[in-house]
C-alpha atoms as a PDB file:
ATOM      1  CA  UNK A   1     100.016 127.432  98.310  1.00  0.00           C
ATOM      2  CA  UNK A   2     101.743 123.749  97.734  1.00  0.00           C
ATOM      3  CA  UNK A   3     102.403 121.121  99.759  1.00  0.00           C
ATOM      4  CA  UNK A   4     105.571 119.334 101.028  1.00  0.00           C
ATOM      5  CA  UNK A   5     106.200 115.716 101.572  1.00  0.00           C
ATOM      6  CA  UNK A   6     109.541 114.527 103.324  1.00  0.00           C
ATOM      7  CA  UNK A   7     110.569 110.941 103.533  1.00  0.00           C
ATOM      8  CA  UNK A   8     111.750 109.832 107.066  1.00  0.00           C
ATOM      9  CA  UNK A   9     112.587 106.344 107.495  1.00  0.00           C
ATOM     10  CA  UNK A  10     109.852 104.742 105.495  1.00  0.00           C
ATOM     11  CA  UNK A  11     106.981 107.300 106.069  1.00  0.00           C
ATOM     12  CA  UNK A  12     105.916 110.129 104.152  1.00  0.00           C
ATOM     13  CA  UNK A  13     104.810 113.596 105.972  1.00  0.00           C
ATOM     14  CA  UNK A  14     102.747 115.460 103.902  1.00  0.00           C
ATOM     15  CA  UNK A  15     103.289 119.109 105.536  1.00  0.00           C
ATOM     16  CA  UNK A  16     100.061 121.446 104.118  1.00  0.00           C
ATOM     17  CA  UNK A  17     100.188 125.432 104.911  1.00  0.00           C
ATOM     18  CA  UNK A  18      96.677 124.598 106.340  1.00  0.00           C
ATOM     19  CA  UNK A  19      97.901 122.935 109.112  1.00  0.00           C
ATOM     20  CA  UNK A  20     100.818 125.215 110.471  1.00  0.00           C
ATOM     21  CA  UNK A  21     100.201 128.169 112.638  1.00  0.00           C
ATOM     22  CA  UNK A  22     103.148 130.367 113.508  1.00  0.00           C
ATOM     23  CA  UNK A  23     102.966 132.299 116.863  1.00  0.00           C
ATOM     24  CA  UNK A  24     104.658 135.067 118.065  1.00  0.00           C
ATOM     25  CA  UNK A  25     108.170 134.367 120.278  1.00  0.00           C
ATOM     26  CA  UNK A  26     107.953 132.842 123.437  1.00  0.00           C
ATOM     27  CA  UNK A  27     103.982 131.968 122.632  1.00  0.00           C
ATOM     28  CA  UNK A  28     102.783 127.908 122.188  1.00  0.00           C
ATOM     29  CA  UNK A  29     100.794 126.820 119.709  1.00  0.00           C
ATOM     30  CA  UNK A  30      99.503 123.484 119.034  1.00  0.00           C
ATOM     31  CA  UNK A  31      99.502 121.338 116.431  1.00  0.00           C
ATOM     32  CA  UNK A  32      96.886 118.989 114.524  1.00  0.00           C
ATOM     33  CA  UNK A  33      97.753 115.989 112.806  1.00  0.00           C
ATOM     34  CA  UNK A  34      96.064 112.980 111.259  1.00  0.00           C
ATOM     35  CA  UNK A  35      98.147 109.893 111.162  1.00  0.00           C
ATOM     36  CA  UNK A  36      96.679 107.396 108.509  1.00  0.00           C
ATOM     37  CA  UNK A  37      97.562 103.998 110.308  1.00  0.00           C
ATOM     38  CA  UNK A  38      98.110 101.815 106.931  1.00  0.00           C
ATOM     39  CA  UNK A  39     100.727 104.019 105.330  1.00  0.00           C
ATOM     40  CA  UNK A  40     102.218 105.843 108.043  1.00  0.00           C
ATOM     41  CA  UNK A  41     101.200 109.561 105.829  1.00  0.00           C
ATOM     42  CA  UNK A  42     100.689 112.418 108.247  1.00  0.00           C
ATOM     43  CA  UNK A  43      98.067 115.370 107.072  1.00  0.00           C
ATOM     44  CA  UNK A  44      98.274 118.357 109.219  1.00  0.00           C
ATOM     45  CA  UNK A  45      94.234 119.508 109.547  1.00  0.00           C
ATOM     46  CA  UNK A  46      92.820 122.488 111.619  1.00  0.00           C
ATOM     47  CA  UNK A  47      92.058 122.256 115.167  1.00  0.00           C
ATOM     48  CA  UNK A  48      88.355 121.340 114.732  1.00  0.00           C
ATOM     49  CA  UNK A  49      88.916 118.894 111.988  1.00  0.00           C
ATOM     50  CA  UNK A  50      88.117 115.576 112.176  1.00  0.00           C
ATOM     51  CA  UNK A  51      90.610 112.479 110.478  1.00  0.00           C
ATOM     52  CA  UNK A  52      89.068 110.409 108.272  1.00  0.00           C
ATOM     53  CA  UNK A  53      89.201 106.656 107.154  1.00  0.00           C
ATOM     54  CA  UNK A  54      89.780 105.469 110.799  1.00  0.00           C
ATOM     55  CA  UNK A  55      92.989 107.452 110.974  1.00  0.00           C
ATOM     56  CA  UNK A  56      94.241 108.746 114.313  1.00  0.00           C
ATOM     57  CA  UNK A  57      94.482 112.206 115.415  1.00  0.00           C
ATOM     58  CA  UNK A  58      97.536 113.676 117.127  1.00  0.00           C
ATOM     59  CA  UNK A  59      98.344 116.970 118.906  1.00  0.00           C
ATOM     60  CA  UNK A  60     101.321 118.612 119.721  1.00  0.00           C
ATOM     61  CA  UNK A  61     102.505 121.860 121.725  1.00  0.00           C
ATOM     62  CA  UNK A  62     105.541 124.133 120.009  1.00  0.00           C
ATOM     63  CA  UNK A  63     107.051 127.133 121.277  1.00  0.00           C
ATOM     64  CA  UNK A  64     107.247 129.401 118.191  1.00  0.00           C
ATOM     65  CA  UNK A  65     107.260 132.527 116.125  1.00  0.00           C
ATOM     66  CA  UNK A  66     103.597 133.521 115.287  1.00  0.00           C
ATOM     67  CA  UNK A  67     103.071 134.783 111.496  1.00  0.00           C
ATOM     68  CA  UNK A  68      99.531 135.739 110.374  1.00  0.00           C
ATOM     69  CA  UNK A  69      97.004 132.243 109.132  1.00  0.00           C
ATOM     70  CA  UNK A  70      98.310 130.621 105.778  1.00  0.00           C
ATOM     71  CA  UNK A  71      95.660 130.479 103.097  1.00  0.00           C
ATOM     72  CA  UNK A  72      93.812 126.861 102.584  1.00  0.00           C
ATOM     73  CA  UNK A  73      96.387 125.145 100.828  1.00  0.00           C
ATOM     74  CA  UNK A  74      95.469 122.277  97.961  1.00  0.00           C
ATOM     75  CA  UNK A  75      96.452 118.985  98.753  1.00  0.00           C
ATOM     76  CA  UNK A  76      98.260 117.398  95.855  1.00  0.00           C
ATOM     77  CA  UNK A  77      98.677 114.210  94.442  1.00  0.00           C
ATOM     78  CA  UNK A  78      99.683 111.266  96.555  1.00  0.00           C
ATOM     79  CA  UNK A  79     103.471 110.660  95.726  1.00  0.00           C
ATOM     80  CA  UNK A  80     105.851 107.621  95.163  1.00  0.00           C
ATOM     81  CA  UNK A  81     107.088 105.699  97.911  1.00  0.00           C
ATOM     82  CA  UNK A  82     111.048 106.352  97.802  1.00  0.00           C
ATOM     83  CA  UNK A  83     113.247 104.019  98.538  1.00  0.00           C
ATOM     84  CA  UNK A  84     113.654 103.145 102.155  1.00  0.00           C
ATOM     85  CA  UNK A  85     116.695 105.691 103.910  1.00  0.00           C
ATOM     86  CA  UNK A  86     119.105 104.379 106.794  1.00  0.00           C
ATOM     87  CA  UNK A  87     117.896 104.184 110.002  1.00  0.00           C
ATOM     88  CA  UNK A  88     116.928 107.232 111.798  1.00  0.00           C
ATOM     89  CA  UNK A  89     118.146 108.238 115.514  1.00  0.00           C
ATOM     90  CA  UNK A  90     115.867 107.114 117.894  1.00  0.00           C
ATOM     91  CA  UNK A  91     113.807 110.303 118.836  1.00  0.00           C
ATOM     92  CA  UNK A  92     113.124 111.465 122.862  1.00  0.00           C
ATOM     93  CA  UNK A  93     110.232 109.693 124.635  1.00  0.00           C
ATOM     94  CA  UNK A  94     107.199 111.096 123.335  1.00  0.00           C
ATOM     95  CA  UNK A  95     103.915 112.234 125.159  1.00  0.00           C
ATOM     96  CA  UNK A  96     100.907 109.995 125.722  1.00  0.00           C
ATOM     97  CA  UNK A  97      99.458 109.693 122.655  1.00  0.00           C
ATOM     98  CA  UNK A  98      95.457 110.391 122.155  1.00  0.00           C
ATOM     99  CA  UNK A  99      93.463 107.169 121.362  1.00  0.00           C
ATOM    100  CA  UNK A 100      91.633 107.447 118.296  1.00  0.00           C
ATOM    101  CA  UNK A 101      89.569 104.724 115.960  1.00  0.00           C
ATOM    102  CA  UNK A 102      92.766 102.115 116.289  1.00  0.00           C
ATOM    103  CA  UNK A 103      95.444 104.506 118.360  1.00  0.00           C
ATOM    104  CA  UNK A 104      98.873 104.493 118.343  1.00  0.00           C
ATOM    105  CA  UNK A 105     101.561 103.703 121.402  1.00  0.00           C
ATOM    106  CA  UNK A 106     103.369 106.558 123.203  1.00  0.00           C
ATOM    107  CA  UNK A 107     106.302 104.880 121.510  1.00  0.00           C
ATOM    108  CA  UNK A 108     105.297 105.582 118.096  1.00  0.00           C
ATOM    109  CA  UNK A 109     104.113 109.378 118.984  1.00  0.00           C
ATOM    110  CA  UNK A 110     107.337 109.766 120.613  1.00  0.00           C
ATOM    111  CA  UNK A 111     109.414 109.265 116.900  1.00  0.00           C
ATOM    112  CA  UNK A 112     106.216 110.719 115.114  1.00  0.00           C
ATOM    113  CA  UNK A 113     106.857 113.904 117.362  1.00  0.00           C
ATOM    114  CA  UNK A 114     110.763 113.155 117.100  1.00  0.00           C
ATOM    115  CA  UNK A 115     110.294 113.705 113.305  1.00  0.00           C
ATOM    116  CA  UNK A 116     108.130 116.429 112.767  1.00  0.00           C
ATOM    117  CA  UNK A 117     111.305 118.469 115.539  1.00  0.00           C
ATOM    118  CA  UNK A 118     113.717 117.639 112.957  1.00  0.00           C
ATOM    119  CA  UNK A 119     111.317 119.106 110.102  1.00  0.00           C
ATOM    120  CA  UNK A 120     110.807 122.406 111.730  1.00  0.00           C
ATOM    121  CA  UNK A 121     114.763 122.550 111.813  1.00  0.00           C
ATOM    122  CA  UNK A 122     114.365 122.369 107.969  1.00  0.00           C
ATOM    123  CA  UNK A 123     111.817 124.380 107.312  1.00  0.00           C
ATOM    124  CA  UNK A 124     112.614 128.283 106.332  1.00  0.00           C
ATOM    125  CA  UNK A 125     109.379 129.773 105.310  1.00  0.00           C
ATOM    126  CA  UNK A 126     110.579 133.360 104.619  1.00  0.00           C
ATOM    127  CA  UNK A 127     114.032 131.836 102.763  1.00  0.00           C
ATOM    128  CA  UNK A 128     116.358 134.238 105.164  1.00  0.00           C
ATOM    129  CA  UNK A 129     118.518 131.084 105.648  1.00  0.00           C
ATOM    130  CA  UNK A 130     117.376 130.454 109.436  1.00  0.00           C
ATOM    131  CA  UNK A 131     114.860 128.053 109.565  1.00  0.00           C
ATOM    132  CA  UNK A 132     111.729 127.596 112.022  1.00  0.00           C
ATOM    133  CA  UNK A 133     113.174 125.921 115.195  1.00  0.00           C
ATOM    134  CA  UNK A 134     115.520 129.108 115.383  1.00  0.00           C
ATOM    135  CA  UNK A 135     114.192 131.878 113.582  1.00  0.00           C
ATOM    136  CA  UNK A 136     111.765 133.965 116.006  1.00  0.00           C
ATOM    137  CA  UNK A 137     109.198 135.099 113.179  1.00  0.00           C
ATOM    138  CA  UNK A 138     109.720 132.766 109.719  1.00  0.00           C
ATOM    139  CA  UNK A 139     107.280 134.942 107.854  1.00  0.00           C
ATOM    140  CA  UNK A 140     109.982 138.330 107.846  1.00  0.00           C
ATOM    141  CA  UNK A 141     113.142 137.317 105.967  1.00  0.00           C
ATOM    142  CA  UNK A 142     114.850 140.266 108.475  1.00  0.00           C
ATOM    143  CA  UNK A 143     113.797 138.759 111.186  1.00  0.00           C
ATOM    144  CA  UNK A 144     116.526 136.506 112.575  1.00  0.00           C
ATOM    145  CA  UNK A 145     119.663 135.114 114.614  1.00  0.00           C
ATOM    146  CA  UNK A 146     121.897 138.079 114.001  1.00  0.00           C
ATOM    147  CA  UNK A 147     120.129 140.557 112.367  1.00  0.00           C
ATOM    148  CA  UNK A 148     120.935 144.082 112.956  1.00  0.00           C
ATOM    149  CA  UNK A 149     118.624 145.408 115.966  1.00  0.00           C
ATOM    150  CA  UNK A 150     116.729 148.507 114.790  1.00  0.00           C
ATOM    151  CA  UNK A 151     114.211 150.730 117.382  1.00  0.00           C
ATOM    152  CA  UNK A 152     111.233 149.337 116.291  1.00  0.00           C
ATOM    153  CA  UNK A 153     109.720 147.319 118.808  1.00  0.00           C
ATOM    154  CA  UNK A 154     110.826 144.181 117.559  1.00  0.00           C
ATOM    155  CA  UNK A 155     113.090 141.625 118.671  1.00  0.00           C
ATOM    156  CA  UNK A 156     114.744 141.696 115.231  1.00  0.00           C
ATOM    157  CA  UNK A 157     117.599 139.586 116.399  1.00  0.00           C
ATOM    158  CA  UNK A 158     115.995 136.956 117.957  1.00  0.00           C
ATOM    159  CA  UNK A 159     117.533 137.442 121.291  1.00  0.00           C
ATOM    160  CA  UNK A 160     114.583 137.728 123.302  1.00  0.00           C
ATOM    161  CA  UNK A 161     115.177 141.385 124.097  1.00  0.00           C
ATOM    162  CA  UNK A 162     114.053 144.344 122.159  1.00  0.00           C
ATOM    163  CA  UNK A 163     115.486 147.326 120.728  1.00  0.00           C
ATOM    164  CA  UNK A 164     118.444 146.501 122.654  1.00  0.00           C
ATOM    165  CA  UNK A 165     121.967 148.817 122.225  1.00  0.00           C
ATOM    166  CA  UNK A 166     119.289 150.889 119.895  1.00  0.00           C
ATOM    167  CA  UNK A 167     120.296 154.429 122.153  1.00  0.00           C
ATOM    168  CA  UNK A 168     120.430 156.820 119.594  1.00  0.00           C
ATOM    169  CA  UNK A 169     116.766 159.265 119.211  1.00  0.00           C
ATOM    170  CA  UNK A 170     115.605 162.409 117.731  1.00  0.00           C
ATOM    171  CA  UNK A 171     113.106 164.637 118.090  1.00  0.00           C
ATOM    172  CA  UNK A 172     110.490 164.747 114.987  1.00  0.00           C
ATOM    173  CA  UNK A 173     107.518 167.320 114.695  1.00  0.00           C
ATOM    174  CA  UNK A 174     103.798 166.935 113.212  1.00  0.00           C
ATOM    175  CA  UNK A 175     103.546 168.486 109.959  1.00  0.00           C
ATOM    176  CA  UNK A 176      99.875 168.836 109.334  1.00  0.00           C
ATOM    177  CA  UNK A 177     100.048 170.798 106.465  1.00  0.00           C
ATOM    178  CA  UNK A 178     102.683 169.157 104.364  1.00  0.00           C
ATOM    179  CA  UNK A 179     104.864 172.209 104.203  1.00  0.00           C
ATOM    180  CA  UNK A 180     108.403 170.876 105.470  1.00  0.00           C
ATOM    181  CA  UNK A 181     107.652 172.764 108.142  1.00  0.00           C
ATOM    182  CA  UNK A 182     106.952 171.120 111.456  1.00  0.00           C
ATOM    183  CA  UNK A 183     104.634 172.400 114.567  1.00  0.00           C
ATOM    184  CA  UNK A 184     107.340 172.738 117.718  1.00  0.00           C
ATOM    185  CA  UNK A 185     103.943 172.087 119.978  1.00  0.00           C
ATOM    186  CA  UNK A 186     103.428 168.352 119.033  1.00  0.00           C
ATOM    187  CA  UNK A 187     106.717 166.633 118.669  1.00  0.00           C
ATOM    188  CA  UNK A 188     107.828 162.418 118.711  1.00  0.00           C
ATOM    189  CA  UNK A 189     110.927 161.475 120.265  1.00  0.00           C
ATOM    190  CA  UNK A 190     112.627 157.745 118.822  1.00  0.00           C
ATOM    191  CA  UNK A 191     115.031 156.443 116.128  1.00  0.00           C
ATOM    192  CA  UNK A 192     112.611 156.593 113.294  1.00  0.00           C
ATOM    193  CA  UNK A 193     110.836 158.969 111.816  1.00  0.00           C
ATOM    194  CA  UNK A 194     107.295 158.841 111.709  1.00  0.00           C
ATOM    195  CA  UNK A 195     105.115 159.158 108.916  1.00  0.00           C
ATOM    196  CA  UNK A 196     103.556 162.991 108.776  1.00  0.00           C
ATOM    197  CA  UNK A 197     106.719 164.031 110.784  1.00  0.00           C
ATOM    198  CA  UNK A 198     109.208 165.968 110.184  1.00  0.00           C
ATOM    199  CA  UNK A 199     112.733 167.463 111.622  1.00  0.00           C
ATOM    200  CA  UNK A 200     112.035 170.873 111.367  1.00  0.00           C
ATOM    201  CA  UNK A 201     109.837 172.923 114.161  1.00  0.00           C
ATOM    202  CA  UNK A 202     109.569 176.788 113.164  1.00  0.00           C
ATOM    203  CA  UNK A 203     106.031 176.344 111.891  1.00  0.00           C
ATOM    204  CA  UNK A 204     103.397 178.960 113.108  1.00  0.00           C
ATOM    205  CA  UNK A 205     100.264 177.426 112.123  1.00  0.00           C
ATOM    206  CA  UNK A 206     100.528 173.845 110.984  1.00  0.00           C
ATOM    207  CA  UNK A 207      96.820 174.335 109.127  1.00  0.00           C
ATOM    208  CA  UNK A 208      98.033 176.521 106.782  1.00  0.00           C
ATOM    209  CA  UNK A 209     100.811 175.594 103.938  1.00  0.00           C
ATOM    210  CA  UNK A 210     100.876 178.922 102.828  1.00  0.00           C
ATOM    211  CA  UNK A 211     102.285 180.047 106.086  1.00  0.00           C
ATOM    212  CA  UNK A 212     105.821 178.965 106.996  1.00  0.00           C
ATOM    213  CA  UNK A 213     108.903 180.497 107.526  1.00  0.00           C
ATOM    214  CA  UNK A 214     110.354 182.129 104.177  1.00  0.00           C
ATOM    215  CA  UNK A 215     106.306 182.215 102.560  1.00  0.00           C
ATOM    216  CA  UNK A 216     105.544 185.797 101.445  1.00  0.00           C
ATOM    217  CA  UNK A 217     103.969 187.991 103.235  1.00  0.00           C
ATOM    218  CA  UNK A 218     100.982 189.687 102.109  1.00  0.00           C
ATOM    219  CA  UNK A 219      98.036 192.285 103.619  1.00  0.00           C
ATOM    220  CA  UNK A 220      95.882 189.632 105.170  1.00  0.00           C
ATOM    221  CA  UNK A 221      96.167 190.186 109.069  1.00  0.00           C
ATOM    222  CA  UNK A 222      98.630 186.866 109.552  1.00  0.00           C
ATOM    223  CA  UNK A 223     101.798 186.498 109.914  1.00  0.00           C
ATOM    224  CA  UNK A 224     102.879 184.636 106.631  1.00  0.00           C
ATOM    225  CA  UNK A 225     106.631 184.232 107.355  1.00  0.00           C
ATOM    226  CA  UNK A 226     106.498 183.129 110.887  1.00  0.00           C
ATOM    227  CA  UNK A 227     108.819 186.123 111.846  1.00  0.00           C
ATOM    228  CA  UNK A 228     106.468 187.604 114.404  1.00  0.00           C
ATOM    229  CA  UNK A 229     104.964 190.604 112.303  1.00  0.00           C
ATOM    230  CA  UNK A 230     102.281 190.977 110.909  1.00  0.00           C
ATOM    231  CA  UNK A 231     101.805 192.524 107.391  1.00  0.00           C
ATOM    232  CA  UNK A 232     104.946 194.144 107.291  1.00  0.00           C
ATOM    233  CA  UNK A 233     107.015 195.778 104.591  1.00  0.00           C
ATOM    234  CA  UNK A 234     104.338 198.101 103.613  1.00  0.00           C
ATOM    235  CA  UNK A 235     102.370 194.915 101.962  1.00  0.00           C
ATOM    236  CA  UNK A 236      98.979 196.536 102.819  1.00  0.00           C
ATOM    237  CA  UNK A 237     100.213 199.845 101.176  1.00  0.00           C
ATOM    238  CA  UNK A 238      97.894 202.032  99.024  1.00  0.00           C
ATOM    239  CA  UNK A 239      98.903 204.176  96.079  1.00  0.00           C
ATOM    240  CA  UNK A 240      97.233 207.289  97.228  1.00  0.00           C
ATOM    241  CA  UNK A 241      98.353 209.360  94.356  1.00  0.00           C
ATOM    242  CA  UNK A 242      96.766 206.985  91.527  1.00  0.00           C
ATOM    243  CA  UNK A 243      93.842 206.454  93.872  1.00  0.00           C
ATOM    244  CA  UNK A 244      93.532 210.791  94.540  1.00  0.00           C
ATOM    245  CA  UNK A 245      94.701 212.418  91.274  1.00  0.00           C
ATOM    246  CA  UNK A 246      95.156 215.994  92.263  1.00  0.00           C
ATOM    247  CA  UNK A 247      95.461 215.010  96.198  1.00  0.00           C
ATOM    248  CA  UNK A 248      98.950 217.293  96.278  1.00  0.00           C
ATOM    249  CA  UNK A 249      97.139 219.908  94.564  1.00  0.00           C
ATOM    250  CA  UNK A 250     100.304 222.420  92.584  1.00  0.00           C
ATOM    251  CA  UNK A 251     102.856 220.107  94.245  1.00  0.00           C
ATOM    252  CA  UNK A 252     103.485 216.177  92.796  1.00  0.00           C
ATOM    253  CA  UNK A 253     102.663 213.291  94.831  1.00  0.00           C
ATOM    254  CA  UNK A 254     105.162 210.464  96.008  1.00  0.00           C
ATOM    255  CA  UNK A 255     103.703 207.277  97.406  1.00  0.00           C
ATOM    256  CA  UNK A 256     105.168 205.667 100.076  1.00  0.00           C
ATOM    257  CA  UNK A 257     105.080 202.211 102.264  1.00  0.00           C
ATOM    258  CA  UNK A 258     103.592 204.356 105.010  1.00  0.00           C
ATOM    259  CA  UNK A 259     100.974 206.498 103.143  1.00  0.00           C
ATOM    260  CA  UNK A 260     102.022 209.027 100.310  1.00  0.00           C
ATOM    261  CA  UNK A 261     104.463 212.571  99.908  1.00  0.00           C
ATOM    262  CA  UNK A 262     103.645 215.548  98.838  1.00  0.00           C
ATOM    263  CA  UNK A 263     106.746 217.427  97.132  1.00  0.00           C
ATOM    264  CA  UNK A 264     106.392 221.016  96.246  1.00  0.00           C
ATOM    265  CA  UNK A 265     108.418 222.536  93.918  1.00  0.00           C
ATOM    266  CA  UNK A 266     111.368 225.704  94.271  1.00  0.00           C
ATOM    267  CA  UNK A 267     109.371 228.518  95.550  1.00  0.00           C
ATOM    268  CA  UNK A 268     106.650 226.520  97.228  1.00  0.00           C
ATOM    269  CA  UNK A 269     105.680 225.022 100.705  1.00  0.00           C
ATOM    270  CA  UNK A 270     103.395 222.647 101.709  1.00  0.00           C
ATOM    271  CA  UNK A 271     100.181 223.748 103.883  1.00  0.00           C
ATOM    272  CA  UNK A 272      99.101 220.682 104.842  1.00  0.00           C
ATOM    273  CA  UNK A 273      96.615 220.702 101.885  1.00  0.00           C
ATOM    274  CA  UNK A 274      98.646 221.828  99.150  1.00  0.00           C
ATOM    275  CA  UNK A 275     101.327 223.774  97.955  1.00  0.00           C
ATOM    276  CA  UNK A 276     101.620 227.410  98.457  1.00  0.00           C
ATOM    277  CA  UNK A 277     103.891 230.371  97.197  1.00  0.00           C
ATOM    278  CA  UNK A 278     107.469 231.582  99.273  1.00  0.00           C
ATOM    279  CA  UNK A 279     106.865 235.188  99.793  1.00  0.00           C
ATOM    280  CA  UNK A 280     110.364 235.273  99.763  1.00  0.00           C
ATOM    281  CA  UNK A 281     111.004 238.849  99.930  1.00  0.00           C
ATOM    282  CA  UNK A 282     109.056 238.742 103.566  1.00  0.00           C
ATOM    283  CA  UNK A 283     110.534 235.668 104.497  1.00  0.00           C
ATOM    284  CA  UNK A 284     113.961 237.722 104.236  1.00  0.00           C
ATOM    285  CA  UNK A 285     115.271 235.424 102.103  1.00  0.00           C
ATOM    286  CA  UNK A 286     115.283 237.234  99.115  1.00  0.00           C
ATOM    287  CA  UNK A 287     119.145 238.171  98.009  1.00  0.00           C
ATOM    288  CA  UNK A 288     118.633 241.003  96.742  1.00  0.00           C
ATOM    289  CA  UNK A 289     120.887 243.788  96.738  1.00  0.00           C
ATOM    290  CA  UNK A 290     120.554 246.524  99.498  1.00  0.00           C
ATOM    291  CA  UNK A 291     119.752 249.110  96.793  1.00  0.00           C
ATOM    292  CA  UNK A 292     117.489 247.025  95.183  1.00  0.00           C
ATOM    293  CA  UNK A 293     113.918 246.243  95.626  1.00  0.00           C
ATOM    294  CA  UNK A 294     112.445 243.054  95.991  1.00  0.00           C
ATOM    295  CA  UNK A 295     109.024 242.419  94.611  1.00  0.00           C
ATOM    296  CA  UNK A 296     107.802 238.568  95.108  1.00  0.00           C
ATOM    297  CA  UNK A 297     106.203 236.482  92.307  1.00  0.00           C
ATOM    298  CA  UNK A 298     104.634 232.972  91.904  1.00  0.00           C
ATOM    299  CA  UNK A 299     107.415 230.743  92.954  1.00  0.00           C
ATOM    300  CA  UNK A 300     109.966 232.908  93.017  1.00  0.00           C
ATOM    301  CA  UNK A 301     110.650 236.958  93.300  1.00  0.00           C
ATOM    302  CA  UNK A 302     112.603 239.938  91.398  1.00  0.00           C
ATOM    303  CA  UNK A 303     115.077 242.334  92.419  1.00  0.00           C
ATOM    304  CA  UNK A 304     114.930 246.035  90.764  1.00  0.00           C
ATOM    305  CA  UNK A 305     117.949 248.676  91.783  1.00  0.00           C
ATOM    306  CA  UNK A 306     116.914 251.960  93.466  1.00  0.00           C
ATOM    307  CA  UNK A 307     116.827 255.093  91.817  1.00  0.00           C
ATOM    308  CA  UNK A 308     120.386 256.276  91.567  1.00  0.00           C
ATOM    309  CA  UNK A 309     122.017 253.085  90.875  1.00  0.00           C
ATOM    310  CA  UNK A 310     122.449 250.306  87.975  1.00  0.00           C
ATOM    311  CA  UNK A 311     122.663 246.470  87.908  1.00  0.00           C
ATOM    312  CA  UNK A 312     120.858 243.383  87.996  1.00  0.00           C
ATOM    313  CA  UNK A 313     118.765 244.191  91.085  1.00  0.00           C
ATOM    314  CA  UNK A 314     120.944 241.647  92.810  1.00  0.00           C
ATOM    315  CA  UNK A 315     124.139 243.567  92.474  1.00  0.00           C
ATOM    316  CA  UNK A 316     123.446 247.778  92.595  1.00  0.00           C
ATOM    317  CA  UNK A 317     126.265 250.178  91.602  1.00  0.00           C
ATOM    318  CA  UNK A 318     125.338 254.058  91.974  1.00  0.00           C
ATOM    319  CA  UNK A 319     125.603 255.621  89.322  1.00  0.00           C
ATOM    320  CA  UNK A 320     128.822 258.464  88.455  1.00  0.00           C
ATOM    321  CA  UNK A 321     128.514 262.132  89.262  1.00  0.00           C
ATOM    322  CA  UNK A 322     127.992 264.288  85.909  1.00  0.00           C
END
């Protein structure tokens, strides 16, 4: 991290990254600085340091944005006196300055103090064009006067209040499993979504990506598509026919969601174990003729005329008088 010297009226201020610490709004921190009495050069040290070569140590309170501690910075090489700018304002009565090896007079603290106010108008750590004395946390370039207030728990436009006119919400829901698919039993209410959450809430077990609204459903005993059924659709069906060869016996056997059919064919009925001959000529449903016969066969039956009369059994004509 580098260093920064300004030139005020004569004396260069070194300003080192070691020596600032940012706080969080409305917080004071103070300040450590070692004034080196021949040349006027201010080092900003950390609070336990101790100056060196006789030079005097000063302190100072600021009411600031906090940012997280700067890295040791390096000092650098002394630089060359400029030339000597106009006359500076004279700066508000400092405090009562700490006596060191030599000390210094309230007087000079006071524009010392005076000085390092004016820098902190200048300095813009995070380069979002408002600079420390305004900007309520230096270190976030979206932090700042006029910055649009998001619901994030942040003053993010440096108004002192947060989340202010930030009214609208929504309602997220934990998705444990990563499936899209939310649990409606653990939910987050706000303005931003959280990570692992999602909009959706029709998820019946939020363990389980395979199970979601829309998933398959297959013969496992859960409910796989969130629809409140369980193994529906015949998914647990088994094909009794290729399982039972021969379980219709004579008829042919039809699977089906629910178990399996057994279809007989013309002339047959089903017994509850397999298919059995119409005796259609007891049955009375025989059609043949009323001069006809009716002798029953193995799916089916024949019709023979009486004696007397001619025809196909099914129609029976007597036959003419000699």
């Amino acid at each position: 991290m580098k260093s920064k010297f300004f030139w005020f009226g004569g004396i260069i201020v070194l300003l080192m990254a070691v020596g600032v610490t940012i706080a969080l709004a409305e917080d004071t921190v103070t300040y450590y600085a070692c004034v080196n009495n021949a040349s006027g050069t201010i080092f900003m040290v950390e609070e336990n340091e101790t100056c060196k070569n006789n030079d005097t140590l000063i302190t100072w309170n600021h009411r600031g944005p906090k940012g997280d501690q700067g890295d040791l910075g390096i000092q650098g090489p002394q630089g060359d006196i400029g030339p000597a700018g106009p006359q500076g304002e004279q700066g508000p009565q400092g405090i009562q300055g700490i006596k060191g090896d030599s000390g210094i007079s309230s007087e000079e603290l006071g524009i010392i103090l005076s000085r390092i106010e004016y820098l902190e108008s200048y300095i813009d750590f995070d380069g979002d064009g408002y600079p420390l004395s305004v900007d309520c946390d230096d270190t976030n370039p979206s932090i700042h006067p006029g910055a649009n207030e998001v619901c994030d728990g942040i003053d993010n436009d440096c108004d002192g209040e947060i989340d202010e006119g930030t009214t609208t919400t929504q309602t997220w829901y934990r998705d444990a499993d990563r499936d899209g698919y939310g649990d409606p039993s653990m939910s987050f209410t706000g303005d931003i979504q959280p990570q692992g959450f999602v909009e959706d809430a029709t998820d019946c077990d939020d363990n389980d990506p395979s199970i979601h609204p829309g998933a398959e459903e297959i013969c496992d005993g859960y409910d796989n598509n969130c629809n409140g059924q369980i193994d529906e659709g015949g998914v647990c069906d088994v094909d009794e026919c290729a399982l039972y060869p021969g379980i219709c016996g004579e008829g042919t056997c039809e699977d089906t969601p629910a178990g399996y059919y057994c279809a007989c064919d013309a002339g047959y009925t089903w017994n509850d174990i397999t298919c059995i001959d119409i005796n259609e000529c007891l049955a009375g449903i025989a059609e043949c003729d009323v001069n006809a016969t009716c002798t029953n066969t193995l799916g089916s039956y024949t019709c023979t005329c009486l004696p007397g009369y001619y025809g196909d059994g099914f129609t029976c004509l007597s036959n003419p008088s000699p």
